[in-house]
PDB file of N, CA and C in Angstrom:
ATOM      1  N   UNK A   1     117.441 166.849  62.478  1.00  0.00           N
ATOM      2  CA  UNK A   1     117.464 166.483  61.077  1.00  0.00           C
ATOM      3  C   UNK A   1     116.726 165.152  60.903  1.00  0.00           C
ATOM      4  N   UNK A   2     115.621 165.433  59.919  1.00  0.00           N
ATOM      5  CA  UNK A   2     114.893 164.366  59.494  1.00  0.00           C
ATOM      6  C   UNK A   2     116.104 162.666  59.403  1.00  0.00           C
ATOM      7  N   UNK A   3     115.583 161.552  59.969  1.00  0.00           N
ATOM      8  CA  UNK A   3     116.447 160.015  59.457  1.00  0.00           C
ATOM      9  C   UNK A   3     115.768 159.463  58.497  1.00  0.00           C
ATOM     10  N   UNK A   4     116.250 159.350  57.464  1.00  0.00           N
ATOM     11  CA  UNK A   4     116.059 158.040  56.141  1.00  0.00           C
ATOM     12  C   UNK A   4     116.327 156.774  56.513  1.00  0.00           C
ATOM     13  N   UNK A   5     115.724 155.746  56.266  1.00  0.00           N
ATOM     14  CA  UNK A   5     116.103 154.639  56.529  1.00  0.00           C
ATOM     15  C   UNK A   5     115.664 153.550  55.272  1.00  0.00           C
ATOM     16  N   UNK A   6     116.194 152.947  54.224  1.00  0.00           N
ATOM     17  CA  UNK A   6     116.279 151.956  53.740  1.00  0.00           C
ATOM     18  C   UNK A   6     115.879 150.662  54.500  1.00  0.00           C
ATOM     19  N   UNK A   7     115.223 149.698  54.577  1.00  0.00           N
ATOM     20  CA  UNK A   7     115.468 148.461  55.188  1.00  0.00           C
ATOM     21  C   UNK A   7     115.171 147.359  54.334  1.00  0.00           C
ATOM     22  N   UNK A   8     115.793 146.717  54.091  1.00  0.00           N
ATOM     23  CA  UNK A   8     115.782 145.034  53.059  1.00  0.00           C
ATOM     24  C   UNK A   8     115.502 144.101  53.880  1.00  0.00           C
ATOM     25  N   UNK A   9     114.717 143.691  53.828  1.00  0.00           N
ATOM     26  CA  UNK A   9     113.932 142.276  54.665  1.00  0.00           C
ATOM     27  C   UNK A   9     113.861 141.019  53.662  1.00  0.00           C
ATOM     28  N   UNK A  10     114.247 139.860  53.853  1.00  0.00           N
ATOM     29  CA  UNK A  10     114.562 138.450  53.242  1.00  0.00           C
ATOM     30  C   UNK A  10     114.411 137.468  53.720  1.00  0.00           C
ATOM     31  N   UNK A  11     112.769 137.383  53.908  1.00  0.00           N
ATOM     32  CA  UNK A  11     112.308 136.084  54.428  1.00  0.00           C
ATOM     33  C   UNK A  11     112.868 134.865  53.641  1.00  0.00           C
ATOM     34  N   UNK A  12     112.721 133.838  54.576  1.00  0.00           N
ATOM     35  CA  UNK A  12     112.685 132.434  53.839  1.00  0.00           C
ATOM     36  C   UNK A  12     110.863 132.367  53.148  1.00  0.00           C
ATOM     37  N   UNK A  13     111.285 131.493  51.370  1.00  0.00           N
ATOM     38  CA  UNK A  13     110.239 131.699  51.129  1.00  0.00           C
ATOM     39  C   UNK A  13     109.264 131.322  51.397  1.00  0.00           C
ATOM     40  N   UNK A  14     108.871 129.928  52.109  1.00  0.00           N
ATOM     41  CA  UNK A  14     107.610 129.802  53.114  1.00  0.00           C
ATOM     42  C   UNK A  14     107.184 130.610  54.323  1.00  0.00           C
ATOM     43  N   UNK A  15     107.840 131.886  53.912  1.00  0.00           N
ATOM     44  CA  UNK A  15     107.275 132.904  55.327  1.00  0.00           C
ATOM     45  C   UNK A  15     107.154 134.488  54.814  1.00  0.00           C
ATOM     46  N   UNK A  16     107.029 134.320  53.169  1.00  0.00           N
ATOM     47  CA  UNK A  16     107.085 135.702  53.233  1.00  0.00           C
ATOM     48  C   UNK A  16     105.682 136.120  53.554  1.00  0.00           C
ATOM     49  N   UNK A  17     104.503 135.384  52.874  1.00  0.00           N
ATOM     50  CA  UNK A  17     103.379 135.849  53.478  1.00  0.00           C
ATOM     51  C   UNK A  17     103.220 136.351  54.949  1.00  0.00           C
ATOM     52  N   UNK A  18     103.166 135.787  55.437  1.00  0.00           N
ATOM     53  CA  UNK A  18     103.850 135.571  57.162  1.00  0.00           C
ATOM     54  C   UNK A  18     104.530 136.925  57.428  1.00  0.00           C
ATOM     55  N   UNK A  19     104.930 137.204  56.673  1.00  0.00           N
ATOM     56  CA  UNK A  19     106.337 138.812  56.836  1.00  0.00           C
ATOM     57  C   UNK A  19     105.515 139.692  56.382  1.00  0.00           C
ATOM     58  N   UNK A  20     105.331 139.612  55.507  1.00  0.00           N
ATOM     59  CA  UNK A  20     104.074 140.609  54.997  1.00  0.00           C
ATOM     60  C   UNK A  20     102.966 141.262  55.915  1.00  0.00           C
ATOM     61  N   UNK A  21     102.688 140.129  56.366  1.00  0.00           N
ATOM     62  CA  UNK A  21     101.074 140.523  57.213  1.00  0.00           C
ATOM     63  C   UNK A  21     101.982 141.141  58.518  1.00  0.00           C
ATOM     64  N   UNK A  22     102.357 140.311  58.999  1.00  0.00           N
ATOM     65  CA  UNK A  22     103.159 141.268  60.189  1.00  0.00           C
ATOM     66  C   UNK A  22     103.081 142.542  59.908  1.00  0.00           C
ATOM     67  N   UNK A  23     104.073 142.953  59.000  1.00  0.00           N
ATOM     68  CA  UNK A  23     104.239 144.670  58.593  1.00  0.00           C
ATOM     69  C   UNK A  23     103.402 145.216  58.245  1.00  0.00           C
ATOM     70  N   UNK A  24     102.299 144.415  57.729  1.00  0.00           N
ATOM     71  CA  UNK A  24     101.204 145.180  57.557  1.00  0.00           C
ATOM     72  C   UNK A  24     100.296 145.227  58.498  1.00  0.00           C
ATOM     73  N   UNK A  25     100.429 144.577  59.652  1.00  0.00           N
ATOM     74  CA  UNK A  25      99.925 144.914  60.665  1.00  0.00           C
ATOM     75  C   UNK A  25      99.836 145.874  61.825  1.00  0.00           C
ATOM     76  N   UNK A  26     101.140 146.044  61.178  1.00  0.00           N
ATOM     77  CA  UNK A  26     101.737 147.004  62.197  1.00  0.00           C
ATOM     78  C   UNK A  26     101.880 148.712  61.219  1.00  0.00           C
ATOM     79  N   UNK A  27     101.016 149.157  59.950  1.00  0.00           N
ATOM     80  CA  UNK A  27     101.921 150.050  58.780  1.00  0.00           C
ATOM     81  C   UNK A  27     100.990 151.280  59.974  1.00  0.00           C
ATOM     82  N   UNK A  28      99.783 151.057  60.300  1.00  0.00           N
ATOM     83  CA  UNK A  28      99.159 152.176  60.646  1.00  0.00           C
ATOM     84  C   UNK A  28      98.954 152.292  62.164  1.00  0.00           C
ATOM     85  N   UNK A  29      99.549 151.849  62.747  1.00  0.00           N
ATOM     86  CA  UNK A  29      99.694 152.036  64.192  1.00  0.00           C
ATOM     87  C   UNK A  29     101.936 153.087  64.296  1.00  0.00           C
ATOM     88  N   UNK A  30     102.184 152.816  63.420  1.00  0.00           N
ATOM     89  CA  UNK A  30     103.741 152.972  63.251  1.00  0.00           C
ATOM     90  C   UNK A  30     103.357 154.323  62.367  1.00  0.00           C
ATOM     91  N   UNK A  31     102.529 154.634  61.306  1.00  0.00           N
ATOM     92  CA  UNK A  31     102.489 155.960  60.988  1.00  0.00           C
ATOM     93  C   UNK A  31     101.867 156.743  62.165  1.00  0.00           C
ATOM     94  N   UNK A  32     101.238 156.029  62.631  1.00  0.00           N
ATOM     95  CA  UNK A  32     100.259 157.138  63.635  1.00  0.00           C
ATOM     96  C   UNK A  32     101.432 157.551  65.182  1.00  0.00           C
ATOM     97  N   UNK A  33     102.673 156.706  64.874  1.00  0.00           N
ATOM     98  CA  UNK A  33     103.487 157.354  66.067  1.00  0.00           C
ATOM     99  C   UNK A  33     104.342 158.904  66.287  1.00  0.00           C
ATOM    100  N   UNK A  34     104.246 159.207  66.959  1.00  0.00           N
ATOM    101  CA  UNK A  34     104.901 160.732  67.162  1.00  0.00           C
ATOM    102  C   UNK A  34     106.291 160.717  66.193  1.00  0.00           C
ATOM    103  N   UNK A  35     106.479 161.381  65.112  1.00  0.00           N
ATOM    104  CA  UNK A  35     107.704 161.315  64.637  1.00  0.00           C
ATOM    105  C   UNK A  35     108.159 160.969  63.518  1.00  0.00           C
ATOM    106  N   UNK A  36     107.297 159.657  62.956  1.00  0.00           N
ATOM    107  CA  UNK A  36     107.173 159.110  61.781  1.00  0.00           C
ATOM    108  C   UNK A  36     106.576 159.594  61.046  1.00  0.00           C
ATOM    109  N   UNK A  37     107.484 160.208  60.049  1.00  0.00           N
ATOM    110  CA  UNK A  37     107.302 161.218  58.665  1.00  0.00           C
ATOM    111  C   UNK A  37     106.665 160.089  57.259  1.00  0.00           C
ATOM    112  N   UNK A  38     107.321 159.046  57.316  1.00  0.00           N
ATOM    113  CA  UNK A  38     107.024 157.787  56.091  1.00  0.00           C
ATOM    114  C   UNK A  38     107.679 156.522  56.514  1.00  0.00           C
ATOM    115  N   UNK A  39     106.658 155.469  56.085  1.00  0.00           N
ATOM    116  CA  UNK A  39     106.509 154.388  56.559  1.00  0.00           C
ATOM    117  C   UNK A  39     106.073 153.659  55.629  1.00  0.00           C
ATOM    118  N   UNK A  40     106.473 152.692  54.119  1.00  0.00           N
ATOM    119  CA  UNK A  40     105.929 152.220  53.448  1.00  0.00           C
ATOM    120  C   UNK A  40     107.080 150.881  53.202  1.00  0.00           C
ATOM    121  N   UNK A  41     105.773 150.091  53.047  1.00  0.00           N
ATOM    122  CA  UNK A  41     106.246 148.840  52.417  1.00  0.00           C
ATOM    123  C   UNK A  41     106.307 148.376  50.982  1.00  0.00           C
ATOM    124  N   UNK A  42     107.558 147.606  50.092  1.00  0.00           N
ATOM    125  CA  UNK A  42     107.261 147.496  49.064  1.00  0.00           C
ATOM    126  C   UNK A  42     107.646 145.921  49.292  1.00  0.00           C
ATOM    127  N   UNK A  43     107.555 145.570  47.690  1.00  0.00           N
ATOM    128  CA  UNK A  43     108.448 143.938  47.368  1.00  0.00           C
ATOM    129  C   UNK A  43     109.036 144.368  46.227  1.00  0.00           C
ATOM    130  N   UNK A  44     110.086 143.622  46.134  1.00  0.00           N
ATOM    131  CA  UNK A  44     110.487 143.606  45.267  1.00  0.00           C
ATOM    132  C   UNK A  44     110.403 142.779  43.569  1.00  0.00           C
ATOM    133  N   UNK A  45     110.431 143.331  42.770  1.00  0.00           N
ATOM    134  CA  UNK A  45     109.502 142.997  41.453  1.00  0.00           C
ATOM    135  C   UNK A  45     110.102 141.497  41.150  1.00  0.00           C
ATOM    136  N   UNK A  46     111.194 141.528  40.942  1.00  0.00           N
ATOM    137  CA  UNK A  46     112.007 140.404  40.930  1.00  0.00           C
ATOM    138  C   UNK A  46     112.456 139.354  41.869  1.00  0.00           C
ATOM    139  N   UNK A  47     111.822 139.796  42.962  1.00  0.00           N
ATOM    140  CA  UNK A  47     112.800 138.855  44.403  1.00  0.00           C
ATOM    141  C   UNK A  47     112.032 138.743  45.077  1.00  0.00           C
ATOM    142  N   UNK A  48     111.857 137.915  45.916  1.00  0.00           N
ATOM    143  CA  UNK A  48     110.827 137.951  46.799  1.00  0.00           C
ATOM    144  C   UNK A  48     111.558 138.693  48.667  1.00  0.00           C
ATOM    145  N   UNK A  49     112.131 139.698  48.138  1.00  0.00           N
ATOM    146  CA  UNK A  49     112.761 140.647  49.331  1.00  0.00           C
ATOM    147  C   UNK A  49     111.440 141.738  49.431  1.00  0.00           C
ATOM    148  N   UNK A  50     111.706 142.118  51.092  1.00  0.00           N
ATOM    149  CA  UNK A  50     110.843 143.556  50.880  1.00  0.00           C
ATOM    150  C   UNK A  50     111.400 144.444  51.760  1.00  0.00           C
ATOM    151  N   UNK A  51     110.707 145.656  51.526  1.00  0.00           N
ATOM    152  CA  UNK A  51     111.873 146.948  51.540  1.00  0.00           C
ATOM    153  C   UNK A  51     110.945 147.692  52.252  1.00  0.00           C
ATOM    154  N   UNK A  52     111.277 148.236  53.375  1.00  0.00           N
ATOM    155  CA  UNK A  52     110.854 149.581  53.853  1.00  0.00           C
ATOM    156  C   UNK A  52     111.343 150.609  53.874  1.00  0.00           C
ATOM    157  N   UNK A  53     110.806 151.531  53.346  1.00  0.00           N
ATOM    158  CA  UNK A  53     111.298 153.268  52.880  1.00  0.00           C
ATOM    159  C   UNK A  53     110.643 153.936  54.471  1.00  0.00           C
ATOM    160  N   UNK A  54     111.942 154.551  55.477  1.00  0.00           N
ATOM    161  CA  UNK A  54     111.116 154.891  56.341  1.00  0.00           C
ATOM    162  C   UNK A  54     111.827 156.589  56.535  1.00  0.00           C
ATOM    163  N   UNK A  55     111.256 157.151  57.025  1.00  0.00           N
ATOM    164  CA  UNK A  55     111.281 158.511  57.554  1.00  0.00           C
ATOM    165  C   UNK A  55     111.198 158.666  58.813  1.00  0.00           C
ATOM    166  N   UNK A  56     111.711 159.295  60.075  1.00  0.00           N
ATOM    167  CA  UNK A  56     111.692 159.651  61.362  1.00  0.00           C
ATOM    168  C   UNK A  56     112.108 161.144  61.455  1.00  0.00           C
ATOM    169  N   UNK A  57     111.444 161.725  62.234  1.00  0.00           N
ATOM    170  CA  UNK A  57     112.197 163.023  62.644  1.00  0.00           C
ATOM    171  C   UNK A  57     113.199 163.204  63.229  1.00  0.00           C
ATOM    172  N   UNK A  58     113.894 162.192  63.805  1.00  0.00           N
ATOM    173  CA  UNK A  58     114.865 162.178  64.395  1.00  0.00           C
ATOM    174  C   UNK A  58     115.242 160.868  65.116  1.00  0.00           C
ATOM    175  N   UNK A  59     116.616 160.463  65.573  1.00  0.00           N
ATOM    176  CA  UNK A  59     117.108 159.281  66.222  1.00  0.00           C
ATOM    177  C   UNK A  59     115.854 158.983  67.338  1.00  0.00           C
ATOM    178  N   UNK A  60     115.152 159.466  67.969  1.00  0.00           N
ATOM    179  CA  UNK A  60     114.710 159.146  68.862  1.00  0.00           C
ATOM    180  C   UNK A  60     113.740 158.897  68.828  1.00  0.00           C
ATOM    181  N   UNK A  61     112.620 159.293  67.525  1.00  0.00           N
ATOM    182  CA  UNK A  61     111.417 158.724  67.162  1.00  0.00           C
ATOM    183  C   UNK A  61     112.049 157.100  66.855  1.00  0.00           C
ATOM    184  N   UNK A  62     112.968 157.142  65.930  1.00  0.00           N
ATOM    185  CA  UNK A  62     113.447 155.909  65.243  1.00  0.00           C
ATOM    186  C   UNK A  62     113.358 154.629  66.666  1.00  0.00           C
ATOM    187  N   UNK A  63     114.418 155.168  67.508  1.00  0.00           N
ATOM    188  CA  UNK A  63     114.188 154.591  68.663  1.00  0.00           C
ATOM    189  C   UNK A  63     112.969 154.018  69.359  1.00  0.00           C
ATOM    190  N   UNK A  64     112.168 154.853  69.731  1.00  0.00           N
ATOM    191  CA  UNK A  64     110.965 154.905  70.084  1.00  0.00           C
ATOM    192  C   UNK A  64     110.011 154.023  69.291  1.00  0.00           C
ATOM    193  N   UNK A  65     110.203 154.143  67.816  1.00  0.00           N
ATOM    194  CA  UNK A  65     109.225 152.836  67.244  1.00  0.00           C
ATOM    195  C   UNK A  65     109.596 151.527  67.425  1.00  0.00           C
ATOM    196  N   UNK A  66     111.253 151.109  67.359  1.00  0.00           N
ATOM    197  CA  UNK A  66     111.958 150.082  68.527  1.00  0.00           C
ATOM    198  C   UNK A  66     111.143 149.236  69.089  1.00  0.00           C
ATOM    199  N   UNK A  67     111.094 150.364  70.524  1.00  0.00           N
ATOM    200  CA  UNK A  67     110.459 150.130  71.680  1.00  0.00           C
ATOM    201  C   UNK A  67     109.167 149.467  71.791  1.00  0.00           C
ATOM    202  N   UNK A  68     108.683 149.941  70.614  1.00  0.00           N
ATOM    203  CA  UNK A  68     106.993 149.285  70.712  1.00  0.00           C
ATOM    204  C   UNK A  68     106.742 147.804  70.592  1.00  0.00           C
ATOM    205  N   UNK A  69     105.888 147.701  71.569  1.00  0.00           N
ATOM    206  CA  UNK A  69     105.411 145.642  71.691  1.00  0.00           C
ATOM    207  C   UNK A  69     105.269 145.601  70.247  1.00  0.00           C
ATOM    208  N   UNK A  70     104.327 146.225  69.379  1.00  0.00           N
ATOM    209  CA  UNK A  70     103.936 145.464  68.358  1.00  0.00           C
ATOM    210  C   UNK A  70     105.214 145.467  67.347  1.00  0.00           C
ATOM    211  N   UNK A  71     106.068 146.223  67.099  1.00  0.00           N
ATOM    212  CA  UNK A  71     107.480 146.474  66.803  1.00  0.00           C
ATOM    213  C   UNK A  71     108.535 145.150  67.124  1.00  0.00           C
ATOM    214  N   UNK A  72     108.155 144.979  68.244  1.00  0.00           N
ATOM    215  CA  UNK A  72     109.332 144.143  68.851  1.00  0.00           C
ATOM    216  C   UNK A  72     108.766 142.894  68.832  1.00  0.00           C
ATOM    217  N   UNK A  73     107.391 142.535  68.663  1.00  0.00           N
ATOM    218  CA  UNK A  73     106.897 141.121  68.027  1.00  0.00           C
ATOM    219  C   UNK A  73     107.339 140.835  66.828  1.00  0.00           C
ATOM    220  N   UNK A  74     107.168 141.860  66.063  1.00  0.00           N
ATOM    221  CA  UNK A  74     107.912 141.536  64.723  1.00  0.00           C
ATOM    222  C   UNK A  74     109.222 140.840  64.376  1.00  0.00           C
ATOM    223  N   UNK A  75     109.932 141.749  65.093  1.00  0.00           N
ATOM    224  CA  UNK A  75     110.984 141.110  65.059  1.00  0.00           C
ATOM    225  C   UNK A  75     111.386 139.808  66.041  1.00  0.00           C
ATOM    226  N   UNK A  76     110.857 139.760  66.736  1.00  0.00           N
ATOM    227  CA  UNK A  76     110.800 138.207  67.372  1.00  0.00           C
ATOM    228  C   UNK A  76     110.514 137.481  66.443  1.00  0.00           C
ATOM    229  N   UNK A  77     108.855 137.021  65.656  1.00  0.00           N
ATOM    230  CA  UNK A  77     108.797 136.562  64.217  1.00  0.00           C
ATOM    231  C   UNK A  77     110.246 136.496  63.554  1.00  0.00           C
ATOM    232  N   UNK A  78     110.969 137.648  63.389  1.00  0.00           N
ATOM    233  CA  UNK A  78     112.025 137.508  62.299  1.00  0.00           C
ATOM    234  C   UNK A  78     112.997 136.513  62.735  1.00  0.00           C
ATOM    235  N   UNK A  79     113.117 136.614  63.814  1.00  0.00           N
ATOM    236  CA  UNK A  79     113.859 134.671  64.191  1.00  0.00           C
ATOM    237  C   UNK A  79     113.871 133.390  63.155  1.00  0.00           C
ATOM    238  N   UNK A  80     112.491 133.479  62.864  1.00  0.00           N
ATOM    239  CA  UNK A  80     112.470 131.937  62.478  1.00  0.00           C
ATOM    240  C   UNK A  80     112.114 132.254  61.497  1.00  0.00           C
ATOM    241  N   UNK A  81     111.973 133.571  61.131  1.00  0.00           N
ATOM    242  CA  UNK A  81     111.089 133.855  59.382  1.00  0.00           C
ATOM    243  C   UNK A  81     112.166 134.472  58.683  1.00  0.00           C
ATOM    244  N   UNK A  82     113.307 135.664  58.590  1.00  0.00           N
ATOM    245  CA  UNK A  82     113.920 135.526  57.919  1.00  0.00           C
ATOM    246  C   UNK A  82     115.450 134.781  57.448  1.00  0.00           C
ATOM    247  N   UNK A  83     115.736 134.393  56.185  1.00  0.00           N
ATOM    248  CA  UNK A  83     116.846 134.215  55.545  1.00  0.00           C
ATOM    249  C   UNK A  83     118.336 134.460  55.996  1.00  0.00           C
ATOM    250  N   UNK A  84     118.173 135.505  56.461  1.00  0.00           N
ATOM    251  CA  UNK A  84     119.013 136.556  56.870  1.00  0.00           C
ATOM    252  C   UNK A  84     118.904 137.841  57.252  1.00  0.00           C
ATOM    253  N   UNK A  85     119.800 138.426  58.403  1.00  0.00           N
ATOM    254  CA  UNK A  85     119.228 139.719  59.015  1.00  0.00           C
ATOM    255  C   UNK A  85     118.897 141.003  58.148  1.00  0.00           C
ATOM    256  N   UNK A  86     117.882 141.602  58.859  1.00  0.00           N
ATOM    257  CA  UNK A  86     117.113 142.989  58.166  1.00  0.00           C
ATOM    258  C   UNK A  86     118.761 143.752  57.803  1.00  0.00           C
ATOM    259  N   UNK A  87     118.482 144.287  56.727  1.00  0.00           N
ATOM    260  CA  UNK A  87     119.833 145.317  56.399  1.00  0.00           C
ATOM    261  C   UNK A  87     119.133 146.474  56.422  1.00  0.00           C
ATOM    262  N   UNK A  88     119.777 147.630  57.481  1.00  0.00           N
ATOM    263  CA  UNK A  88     119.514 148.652  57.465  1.00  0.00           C
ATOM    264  C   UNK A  88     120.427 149.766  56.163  1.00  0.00           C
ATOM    265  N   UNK A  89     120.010 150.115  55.446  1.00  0.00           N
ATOM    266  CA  UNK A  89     120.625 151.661  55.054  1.00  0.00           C
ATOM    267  C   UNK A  89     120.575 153.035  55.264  1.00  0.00           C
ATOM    268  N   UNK A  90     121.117 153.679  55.991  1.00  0.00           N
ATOM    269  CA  UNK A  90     120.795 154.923  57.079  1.00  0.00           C
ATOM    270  C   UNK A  90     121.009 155.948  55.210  1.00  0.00           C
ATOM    271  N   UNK A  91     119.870 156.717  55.268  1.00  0.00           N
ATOM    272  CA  UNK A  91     120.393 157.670  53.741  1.00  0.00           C
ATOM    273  C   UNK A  91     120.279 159.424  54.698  1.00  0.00           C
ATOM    274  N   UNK A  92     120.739 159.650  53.371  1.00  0.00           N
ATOM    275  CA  UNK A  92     120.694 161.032  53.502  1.00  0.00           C
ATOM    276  C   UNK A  92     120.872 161.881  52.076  1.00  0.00           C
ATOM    277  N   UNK A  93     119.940 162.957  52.319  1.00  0.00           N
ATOM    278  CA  UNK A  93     119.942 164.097  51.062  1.00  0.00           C
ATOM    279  C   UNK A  93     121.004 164.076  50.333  1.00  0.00           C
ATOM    280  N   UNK A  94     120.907 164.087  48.441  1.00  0.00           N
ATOM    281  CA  UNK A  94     122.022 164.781  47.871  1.00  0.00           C
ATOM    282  C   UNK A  94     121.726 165.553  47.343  1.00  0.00           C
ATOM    283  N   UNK A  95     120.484 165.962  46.655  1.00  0.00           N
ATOM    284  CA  UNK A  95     120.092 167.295  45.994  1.00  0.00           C
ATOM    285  C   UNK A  95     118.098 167.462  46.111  1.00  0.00           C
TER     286      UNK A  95
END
């Protein structure tokens, strides 16, 4: 069964640029991985939060993008760049 994933990201605001480019560094090497159905970045209109809408085919793609150096640089960055930790929201289908 396909995974939904919500994610809220909340840089401090001298780093959202900084957060940005990261993820966008990483949007087309992370679609091009085995598994990953959707992968998009937004901001938010009002906030300076940003949100990834992601899709996996399963726990183990999800996993697997994890794993990746350029993945796991990111989140090293997120040390000192965000506010507070990434909030995951795991979704699922209602109609």
């Amino acid at each position: 069964m396909p995974l939904a994933i919500f994610a809220t990201i909340t840089p401090k605001p001298e780093h959202l640029s900084d957060a940005v480019a990261a993820i966008e560094a990483i949007v087309a090497a992370t679609r091009a991985e085995r598994g990953c159905l959707r992968f998009d970045l937004h901001r938010g209109v009002e906030t300076e939060q940003l949100h990834l809408y992601e899709i996996w085919a399963d726990q183990a793609a999800f996993d697997h993008h994890h794993a990746q150096p350029y993945t796991r640089a990111v989140f090293r960055h997120y040390e000192a760049w965000l506010a507070r930790p990434v909030e995951l929201t795991i979704l699922q289908p209602v109609a």
